[in-house]
Protein backbone atom coordinates (compact mmCIF):
# COMPACT_ATOMS: atom_id res chain seq x y z
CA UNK A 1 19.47 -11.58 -1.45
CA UNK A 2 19.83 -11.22 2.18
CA UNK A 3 19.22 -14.47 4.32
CA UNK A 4 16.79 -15.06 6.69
CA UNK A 5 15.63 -17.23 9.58
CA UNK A 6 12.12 -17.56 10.46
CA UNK A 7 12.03 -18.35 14.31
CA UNK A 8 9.37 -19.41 16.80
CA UNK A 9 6.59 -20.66 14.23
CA UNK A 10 4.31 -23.76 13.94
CA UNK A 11 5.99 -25.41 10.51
CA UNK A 12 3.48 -27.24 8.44
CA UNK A 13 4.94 -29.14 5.26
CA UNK A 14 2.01 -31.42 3.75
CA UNK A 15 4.42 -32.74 1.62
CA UNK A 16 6.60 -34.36 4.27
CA UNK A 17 4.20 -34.80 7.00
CA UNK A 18 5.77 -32.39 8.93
CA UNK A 19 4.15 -30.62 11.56
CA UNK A 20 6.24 -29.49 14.52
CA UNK A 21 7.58 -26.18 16.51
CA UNK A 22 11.05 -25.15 13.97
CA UNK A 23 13.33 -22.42 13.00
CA UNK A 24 13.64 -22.19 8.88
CA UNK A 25 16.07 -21.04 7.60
CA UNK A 26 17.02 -19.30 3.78
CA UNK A 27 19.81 -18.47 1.64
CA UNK A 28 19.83 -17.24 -1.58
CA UNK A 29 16.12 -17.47 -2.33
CA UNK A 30 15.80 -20.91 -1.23
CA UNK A 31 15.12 -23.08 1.52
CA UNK A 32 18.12 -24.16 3.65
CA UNK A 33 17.73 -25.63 6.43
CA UNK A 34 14.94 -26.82 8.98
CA UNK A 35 15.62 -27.12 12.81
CA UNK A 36 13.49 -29.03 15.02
CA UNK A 37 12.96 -27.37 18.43
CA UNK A 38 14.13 -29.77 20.83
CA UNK A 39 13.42 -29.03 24.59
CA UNK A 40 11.71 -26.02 23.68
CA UNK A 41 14.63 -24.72 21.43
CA UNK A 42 16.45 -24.55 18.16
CA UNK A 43 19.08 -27.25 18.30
CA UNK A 44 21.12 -24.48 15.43
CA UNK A 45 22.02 -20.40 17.28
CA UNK A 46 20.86 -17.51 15.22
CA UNK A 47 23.80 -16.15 13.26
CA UNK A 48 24.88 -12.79 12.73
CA UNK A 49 23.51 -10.29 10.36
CA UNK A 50 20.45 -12.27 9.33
CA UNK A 51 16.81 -11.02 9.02
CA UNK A 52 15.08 -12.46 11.68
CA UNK A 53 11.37 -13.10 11.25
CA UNK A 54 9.43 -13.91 14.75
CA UNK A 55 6.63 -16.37 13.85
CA UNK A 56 5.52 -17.18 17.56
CA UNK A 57 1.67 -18.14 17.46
CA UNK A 58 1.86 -18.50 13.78
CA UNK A 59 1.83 -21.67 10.69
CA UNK A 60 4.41 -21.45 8.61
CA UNK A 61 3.46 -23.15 5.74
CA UNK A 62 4.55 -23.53 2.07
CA UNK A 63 3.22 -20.67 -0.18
CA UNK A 64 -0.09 -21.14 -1.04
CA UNK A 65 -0.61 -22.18 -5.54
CA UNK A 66 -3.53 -21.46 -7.30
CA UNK A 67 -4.60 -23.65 -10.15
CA UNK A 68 -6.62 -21.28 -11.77
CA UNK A 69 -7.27 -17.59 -11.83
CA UNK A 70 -8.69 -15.22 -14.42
CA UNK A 71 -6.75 -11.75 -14.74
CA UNK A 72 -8.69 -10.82 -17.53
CA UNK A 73 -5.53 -8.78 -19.58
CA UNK A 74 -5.99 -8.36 -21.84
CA UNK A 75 -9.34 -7.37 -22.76
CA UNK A 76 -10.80 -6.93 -19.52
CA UNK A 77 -8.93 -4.60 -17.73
CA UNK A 78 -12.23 -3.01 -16.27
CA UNK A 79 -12.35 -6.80 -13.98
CA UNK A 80 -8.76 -6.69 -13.00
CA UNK A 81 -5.38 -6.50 -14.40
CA UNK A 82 -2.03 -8.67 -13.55
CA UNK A 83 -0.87 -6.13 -11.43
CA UNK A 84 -4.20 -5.96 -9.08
CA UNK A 85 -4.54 -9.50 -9.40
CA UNK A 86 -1.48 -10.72 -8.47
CA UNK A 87 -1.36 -8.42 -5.36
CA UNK A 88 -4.47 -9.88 -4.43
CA UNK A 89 -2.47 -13.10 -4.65
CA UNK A 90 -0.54 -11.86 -2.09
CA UNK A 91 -2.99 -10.77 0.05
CA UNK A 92 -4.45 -13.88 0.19
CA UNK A 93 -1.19 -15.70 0.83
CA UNK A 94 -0.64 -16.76 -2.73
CA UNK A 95 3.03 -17.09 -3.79
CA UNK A 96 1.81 -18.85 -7.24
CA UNK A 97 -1.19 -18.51 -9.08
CA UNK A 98 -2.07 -20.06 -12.98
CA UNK A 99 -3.30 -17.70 -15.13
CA UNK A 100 -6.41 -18.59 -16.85
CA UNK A 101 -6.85 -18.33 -20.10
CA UNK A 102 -10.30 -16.02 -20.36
CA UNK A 103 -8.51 -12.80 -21.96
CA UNK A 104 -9.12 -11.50 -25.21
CA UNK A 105 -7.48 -12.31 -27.57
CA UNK A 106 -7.61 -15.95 -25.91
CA UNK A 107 -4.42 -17.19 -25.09
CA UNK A 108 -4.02 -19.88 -27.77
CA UNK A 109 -0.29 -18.97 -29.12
CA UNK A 110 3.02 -18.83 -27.56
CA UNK A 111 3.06 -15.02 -28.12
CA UNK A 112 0.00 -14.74 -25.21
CA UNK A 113 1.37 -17.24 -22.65
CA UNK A 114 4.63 -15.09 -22.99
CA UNK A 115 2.56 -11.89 -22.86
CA UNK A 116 1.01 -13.18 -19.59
CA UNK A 117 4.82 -13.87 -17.69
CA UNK A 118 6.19 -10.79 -18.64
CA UNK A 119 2.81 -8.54 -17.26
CA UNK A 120 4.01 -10.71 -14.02
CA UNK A 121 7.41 -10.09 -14.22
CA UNK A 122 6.75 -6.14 -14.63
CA UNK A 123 4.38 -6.20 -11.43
CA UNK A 124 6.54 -7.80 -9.49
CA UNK A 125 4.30 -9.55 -6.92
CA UNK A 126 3.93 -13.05 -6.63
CA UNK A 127 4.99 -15.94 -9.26
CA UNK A 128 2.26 -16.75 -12.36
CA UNK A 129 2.83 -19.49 -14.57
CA UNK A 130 0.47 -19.47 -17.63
CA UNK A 131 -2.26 -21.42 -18.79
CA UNK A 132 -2.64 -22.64 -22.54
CA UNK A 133 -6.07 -22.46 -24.30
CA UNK A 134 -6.62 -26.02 -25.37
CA UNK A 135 -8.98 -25.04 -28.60
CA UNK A 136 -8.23 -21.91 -30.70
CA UNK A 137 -10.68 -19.31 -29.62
CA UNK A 138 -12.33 -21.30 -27.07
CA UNK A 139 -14.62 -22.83 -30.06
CA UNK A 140 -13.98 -26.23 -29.00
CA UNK A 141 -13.51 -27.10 -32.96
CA UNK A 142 -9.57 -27.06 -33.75
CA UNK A 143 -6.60 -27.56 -31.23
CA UNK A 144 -4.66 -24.33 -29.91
CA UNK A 145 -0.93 -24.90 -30.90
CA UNK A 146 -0.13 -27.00 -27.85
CA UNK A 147 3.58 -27.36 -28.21
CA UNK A 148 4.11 -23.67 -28.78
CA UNK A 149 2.54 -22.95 -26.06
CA UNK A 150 4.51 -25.37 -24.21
CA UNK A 151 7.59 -23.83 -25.56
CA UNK A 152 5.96 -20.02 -24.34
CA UNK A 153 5.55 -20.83 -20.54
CA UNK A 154 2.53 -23.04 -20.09
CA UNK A 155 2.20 -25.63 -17.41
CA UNK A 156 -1.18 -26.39 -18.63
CA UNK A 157 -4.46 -25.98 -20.71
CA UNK A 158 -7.85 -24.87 -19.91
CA UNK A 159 -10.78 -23.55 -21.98
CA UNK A 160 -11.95 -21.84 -18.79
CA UNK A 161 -15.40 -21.68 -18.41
CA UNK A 162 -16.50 -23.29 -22.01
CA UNK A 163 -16.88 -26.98 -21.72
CA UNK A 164 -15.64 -28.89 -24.35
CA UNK A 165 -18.57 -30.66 -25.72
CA UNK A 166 -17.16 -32.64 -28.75
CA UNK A 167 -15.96 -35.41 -27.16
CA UNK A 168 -13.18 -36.01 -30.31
CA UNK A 169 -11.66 -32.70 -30.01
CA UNK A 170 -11.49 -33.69 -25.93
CA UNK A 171 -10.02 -37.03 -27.07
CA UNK A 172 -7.58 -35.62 -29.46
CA UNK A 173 -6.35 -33.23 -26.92
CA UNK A 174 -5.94 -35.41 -24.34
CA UNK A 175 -3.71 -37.52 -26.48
CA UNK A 176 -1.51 -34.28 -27.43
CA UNK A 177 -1.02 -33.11 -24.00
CA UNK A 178 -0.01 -36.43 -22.87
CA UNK A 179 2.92 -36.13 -24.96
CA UNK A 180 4.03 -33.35 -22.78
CA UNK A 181 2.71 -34.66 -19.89
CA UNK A 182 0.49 -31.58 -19.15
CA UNK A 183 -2.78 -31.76 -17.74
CA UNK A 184 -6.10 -30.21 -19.37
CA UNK A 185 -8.51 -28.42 -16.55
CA UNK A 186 -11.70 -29.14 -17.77
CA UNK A 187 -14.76 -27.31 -16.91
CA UNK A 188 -16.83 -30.42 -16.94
CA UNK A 189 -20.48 -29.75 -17.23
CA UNK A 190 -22.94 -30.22 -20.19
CA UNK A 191 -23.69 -26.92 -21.98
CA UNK A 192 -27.40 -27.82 -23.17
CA UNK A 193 -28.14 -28.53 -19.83
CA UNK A 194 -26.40 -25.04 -17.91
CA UNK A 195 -28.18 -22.92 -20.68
CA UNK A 196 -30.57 -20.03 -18.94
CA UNK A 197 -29.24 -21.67 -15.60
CA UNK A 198 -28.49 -19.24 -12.66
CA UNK A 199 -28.56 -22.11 -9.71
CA UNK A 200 -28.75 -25.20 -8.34
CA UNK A 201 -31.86 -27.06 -9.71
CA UNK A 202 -33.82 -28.28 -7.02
CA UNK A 203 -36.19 -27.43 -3.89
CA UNK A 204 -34.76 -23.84 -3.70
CA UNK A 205 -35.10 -22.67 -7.43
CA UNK A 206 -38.56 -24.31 -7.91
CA UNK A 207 -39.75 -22.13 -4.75
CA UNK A 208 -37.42 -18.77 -6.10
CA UNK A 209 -38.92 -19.21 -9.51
CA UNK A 210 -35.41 -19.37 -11.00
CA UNK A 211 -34.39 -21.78 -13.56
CA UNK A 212 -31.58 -24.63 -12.15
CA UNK A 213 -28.63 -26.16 -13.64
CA UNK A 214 -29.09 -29.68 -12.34
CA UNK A 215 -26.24 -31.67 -10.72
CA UNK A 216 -26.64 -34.55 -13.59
CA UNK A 217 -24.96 -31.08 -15.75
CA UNK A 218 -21.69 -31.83 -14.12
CA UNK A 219 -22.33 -35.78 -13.15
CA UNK A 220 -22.55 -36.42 -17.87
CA UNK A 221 -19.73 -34.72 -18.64
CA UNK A 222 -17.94 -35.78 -15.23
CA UNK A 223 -18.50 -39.24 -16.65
CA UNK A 224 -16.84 -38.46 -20.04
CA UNK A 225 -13.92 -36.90 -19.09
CA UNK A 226 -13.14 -39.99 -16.69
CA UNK A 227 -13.77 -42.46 -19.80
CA UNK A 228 -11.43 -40.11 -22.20
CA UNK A 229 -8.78 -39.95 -19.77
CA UNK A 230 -9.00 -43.84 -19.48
CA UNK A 231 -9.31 -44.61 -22.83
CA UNK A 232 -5.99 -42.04 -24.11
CA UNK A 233 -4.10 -42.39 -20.54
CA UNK A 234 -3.81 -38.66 -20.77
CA UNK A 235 -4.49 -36.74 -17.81
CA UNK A 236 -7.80 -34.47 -16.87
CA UNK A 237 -8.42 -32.18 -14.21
CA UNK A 238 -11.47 -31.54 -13.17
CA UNK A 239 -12.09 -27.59 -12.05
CA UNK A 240 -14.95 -26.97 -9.67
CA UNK A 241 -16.54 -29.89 -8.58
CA UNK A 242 -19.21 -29.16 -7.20
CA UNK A 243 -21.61 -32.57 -6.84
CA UNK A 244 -21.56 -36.07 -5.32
CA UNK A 245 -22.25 -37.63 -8.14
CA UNK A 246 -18.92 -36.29 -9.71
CA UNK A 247 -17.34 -36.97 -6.51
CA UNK A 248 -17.64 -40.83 -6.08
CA UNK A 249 -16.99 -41.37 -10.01
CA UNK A 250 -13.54 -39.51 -9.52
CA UNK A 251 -12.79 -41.65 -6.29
CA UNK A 252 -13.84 -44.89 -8.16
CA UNK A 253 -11.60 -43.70 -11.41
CA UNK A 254 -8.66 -43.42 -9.30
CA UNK A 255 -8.80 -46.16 -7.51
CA UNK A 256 -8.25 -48.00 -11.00
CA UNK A 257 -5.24 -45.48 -12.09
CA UNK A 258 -6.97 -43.31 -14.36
CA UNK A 259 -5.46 -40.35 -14.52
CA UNK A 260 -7.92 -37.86 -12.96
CA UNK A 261 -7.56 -35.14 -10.31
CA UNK A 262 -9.95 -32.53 -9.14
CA UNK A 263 -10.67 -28.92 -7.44
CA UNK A 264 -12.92 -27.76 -5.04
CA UNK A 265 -13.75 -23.94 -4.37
CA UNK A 266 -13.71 -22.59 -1.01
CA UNK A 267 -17.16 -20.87 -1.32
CA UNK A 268 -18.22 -24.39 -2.69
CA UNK A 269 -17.54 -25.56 0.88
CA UNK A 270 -19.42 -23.39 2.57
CA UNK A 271 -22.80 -21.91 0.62
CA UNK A 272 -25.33 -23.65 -0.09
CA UNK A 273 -27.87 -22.70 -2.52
CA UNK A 274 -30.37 -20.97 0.33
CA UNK A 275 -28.46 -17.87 -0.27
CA UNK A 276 -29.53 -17.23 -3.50
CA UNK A 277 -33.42 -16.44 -1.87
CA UNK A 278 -31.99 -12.91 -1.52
CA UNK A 279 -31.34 -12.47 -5.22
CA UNK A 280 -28.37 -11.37 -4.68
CA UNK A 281 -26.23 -11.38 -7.88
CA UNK A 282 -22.95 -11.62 -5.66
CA UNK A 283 -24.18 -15.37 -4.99
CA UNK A 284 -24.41 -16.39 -8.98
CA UNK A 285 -21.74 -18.76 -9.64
CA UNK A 286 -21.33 -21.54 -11.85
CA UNK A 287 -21.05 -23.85 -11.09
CA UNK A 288 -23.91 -23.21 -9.02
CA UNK A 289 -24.07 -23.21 -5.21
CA UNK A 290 -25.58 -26.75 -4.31
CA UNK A 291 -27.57 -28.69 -1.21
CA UNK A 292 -25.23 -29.95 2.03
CA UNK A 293 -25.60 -33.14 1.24
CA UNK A 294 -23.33 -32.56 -2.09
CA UNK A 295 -21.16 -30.81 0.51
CA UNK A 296 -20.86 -33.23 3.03
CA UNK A 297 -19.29 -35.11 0.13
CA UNK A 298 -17.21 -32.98 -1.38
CA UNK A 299 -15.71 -32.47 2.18
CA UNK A 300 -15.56 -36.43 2.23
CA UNK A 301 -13.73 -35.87 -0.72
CA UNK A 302 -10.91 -34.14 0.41
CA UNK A 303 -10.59 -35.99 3.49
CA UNK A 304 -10.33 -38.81 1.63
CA UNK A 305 -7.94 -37.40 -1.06
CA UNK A 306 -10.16 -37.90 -3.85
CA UNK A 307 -10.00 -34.08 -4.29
CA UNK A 308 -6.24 -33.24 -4.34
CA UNK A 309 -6.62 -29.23 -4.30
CA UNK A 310 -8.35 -26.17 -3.46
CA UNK A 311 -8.64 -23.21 -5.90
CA UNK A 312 -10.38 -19.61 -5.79
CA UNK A 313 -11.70 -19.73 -8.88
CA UNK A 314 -10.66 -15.99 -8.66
CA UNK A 315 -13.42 -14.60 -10.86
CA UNK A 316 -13.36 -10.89 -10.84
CA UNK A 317 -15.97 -8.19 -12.23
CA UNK A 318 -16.50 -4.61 -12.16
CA UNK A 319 -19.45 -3.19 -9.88
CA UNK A 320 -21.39 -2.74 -12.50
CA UNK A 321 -21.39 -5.46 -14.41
CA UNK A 322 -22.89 -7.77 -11.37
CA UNK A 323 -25.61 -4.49 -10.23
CA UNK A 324 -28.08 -6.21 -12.88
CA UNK A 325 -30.84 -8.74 -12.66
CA UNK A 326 -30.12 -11.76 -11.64
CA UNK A 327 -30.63 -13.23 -14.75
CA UNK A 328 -28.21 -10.81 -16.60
CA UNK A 329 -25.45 -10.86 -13.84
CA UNK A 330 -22.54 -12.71 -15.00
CA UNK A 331 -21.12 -15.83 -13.03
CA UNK A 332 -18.18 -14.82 -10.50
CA UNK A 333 -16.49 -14.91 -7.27
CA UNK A 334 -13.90 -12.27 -6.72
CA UNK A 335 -11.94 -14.87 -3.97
CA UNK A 336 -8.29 -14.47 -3.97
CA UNK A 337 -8.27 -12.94 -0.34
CA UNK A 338 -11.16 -15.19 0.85
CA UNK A 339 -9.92 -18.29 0.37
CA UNK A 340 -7.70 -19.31 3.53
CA UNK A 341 -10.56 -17.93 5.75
CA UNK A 342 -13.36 -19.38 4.04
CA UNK A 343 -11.39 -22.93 4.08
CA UNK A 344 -10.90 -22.31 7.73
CA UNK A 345 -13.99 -21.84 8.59
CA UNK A 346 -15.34 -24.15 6.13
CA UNK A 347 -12.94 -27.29 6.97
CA UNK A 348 -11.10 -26.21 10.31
CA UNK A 349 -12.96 -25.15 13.08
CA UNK A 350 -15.68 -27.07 12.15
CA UNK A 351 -13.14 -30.24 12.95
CA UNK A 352 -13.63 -31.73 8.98
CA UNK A 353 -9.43 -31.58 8.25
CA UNK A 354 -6.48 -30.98 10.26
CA UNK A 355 -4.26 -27.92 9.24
CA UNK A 356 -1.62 -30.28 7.36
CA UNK A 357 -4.51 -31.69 4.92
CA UNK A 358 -6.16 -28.69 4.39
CA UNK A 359 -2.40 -26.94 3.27
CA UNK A 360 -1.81 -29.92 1.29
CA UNK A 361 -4.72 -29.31 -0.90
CA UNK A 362 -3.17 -25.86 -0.72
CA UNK A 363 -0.01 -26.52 -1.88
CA UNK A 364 1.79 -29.80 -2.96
CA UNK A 365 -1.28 -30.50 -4.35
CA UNK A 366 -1.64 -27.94 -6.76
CA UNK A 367 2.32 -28.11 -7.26
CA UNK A 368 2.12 -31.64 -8.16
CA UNK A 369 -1.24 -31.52 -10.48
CA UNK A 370 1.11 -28.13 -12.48
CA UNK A 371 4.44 -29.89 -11.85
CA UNK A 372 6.13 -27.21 -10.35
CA UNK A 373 8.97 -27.61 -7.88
CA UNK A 374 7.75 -25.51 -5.39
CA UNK A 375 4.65 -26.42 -2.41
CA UNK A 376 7.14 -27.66 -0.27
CA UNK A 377 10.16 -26.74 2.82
CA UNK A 378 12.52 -29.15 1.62
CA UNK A 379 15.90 -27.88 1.27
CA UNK A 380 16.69 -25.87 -2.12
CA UNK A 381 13.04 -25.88 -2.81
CA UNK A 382 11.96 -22.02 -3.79
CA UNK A 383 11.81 -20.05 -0.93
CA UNK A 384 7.93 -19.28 -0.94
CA UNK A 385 6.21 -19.36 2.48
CA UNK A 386 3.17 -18.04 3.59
CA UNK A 387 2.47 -17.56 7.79
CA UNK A 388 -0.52 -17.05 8.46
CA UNK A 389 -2.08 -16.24 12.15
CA UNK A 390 -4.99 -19.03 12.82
CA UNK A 391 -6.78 -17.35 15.36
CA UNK A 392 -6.53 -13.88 14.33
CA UNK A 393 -10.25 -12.32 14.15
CA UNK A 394 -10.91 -10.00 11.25
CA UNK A 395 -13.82 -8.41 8.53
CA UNK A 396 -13.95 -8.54 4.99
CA UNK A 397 -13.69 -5.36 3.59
CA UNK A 398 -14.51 -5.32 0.00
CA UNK A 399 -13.37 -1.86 -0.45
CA UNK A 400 -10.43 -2.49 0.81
CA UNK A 401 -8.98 -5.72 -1.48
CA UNK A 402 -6.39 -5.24 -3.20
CA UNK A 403 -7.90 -6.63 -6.12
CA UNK A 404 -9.57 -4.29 -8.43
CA UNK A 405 -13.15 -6.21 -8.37
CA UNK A 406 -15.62 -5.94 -5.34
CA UNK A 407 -17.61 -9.33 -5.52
CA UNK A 408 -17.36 -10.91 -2.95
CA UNK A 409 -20.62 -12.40 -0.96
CA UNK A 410 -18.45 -12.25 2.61
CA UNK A 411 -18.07 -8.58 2.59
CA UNK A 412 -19.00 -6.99 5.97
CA UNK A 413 -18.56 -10.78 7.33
CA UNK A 414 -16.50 -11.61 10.54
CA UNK A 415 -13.77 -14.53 9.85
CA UNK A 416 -11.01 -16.29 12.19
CA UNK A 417 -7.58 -16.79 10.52
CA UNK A 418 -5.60 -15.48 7.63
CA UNK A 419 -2.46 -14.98 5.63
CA UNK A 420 -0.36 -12.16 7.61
CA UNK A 421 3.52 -12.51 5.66
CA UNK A 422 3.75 -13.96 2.18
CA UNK A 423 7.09 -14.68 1.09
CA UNK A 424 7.93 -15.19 -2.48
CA UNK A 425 11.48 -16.19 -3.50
CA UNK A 426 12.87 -15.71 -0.21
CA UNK A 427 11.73 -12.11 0.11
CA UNK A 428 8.76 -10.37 1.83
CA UNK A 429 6.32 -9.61 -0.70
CA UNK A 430 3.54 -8.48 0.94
CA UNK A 431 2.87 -8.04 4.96
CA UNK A 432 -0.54 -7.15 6.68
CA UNK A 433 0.97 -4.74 9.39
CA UNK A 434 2.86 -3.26 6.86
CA UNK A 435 -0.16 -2.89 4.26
CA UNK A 436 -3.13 -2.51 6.30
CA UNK A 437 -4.82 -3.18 9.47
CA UNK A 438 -6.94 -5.95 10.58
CA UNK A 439 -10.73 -4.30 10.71
């Protein structure tokens, strides 16, 4: 591997509380050293035959981790495959996304999670560490085989988007996983009460005509989780909050040391559910897009660290599948490559977080809630580092992602800031002058 020093740049590490003007240097696919400008300069002279990356105006931050992102291989390759998805990882300044365990056949045995590394390892792109189903089939009835799938690669288990509604099975799997000390991301609403659902119950759907999913959907089974978690000291994960209901319960469970984390979704942050008055099936996700005043808390959240991370929720679909009614249109945000920008505009320029907490939900969060060693600039950490340009203005250009889906409700929209270098293992992986052009 050929060493490298990244000169000039803004260096963020969340996990240290660093945020200062620095040189970084790797060697051998891992972090190095760190030099602190000092008057203006790098205390430590470039040496010779080094690749020399000029980060001047840029962050250098920790590669970005995703918590969850459906790939859909197998079974869906018409949605995406590893090798689009994982380039869209890229794109979006991703050096490690969790596969989500939505594929068909479900990945419930060790044979799948292993299926899922070596599709990554054949692409090529950017790291994926699986997730484990944690029923067989997604029924929510018997267990998946947990420790085999622990033994095949995963970091963690998920039924995806199926609650688990038996609140035994959820207890008994809570008390398996905690034996490994992985977590389960839970999907936490009540089923009954999403069924038919294509938004946020309230003002908006009454006057649309559309039938809501209310926020009490995700508040129940919020409740549950928190008193399962307590009650087997394993530890839960909420995906996709989404309501400040489910918000304050987390904050007042962690405050007592239950072991609960959550996720917020950058399109959570910033849509409320007035954009669904254009019937626009591009806007249907679940959970549903709510009012401000459940995001002025789920912003609260974050500031406050009751939300520890920030996932895509990468949910891809072919064109056609979403060019239905509204009621037939299935639930999905194709938002690998959106999510720094929507963040930024979302938390940053409106003043809500500084740049080290909203990398920190970014990326030691993430890295601590999967337990992986990477999300940091420490020395001998994994050499994955994103840079990303904060004031560079660009479109969204659907037809241009390099993911293999299209929806995306920010297509034709004007952003500020994104991902331009994403380095995985101490190597450029992806580079936006050297794959496309800002539009």
């Amino acid at each position: 591997m050929t060493d490298m020093w990244i000169t000039g740049g803004r260096v963020i590490d969340p996990s240290s509380g660093l945020d200062t003007p620095a040189d970084l240097q790797i060697s051998g696919g891992k972090i190095a050293a760190l030099y602190p400008y000092t008057e203006g300069r790098s205390s430590q002279p470039i040496p010779q035959g080094v690749e020399i990356l000029d980060a001047a105006g840029l962050i250098v931050s920790p590669g970005l981790i995703d918590l969850h992102v459906s790939l859909r291989e197998p079974g869906f390759e018409e949605d995406e495959v590893t090798a689009t998805g994982t380039a869209a990882a890229l794109a979006g300044g991703f050096c490690t996304i969790a596969a989500q365990t939505d594929t068909s056949p479900v990945v419930d045995n060790r044979s799948a999670a292993e299926f899922i590394r070596l599709q990554a390892d054949r692409a090529g792109n950017c790291r994926v560490v699986p997730l484990g189903a944690v029923t067989r089939q997604h029924e929510g009835r018997e267990l998946a085989e947990i420790g085999q799938l622990v033994a095949g690669g995963a970091v963690a288990f998920s039924d995806a988007k199926i609650p688990i509604s038996n609140s035994e099975v959820m207890r008994r799997a809570l008390e398996y996983t905690r034996m490994f000390d992985r977590p389960i991301l839970h999907f936490s609403m009540v089923p009954e009460l999403m069924e038919g659902g294509v938004m946020h119950e309230g003002f908006e759907s009454t006057r649309l005509g559309l039938r809501g999913i209310p926020a009490a959907a995700q508040d129940i089974m919020t409740g549950r989780d928190i008193a399962l978690a307590e009650l087997t000291e394993g530890r839960v994960h909420l995906m996709c909050v989404t309501t400040k209901g489910s918000v304050e319960q987390i904050r007042k469970a962690r405050s007592r040391g239950i072991r609960v984390t959550a996720d917020v979704t950058p399109h959570h942050l910033l849509l409320t559910d007035q954009v669904l008055s254009t019937f626009d099936t591009l806007c249907k996700c679940n959970p549903p897009f709510r009012t401000q005043d459940h995001i002025d808390a789920l912003i609260e959240g974050l500031r406050d660290g009751t939300i520890s991370a920030i996932s895509s929720d990468h949910q891809p679909h072919a064109f056609e599948k979403k060019q239905v009614e509204l009621d037939a249109a299935p639930f999905g945000i194709c938002s690998l490559e959106t999510t720094l920008t929507v963040c930024i505009r979302a938390l940053i320029e409106p003043g809500h977080l500084t740049w080290t907490q909203l990398l920190s939900a970014l990326t030691c969060g993430p890295a601590e809630i999967l337990g992986l060693p990477s999300g940091n600039l420490r020395p001998n950490s994994p050499a994955d580092i994103t840079l990303i340009d904060p004031e560079l203005e660009w479109t969204v250009d659907a037809r241009a992602f390099q993911s293999r889906s299209r929806n995306t409700p920010f297509d034709g929209q004007r952003f500020r800031g994104r991902a331009v270098t994403t380095i995985v293992d101490g190597r450029i992986r992806w580079s936006l002058n050297q794959n496309q052009a800002p539009v």
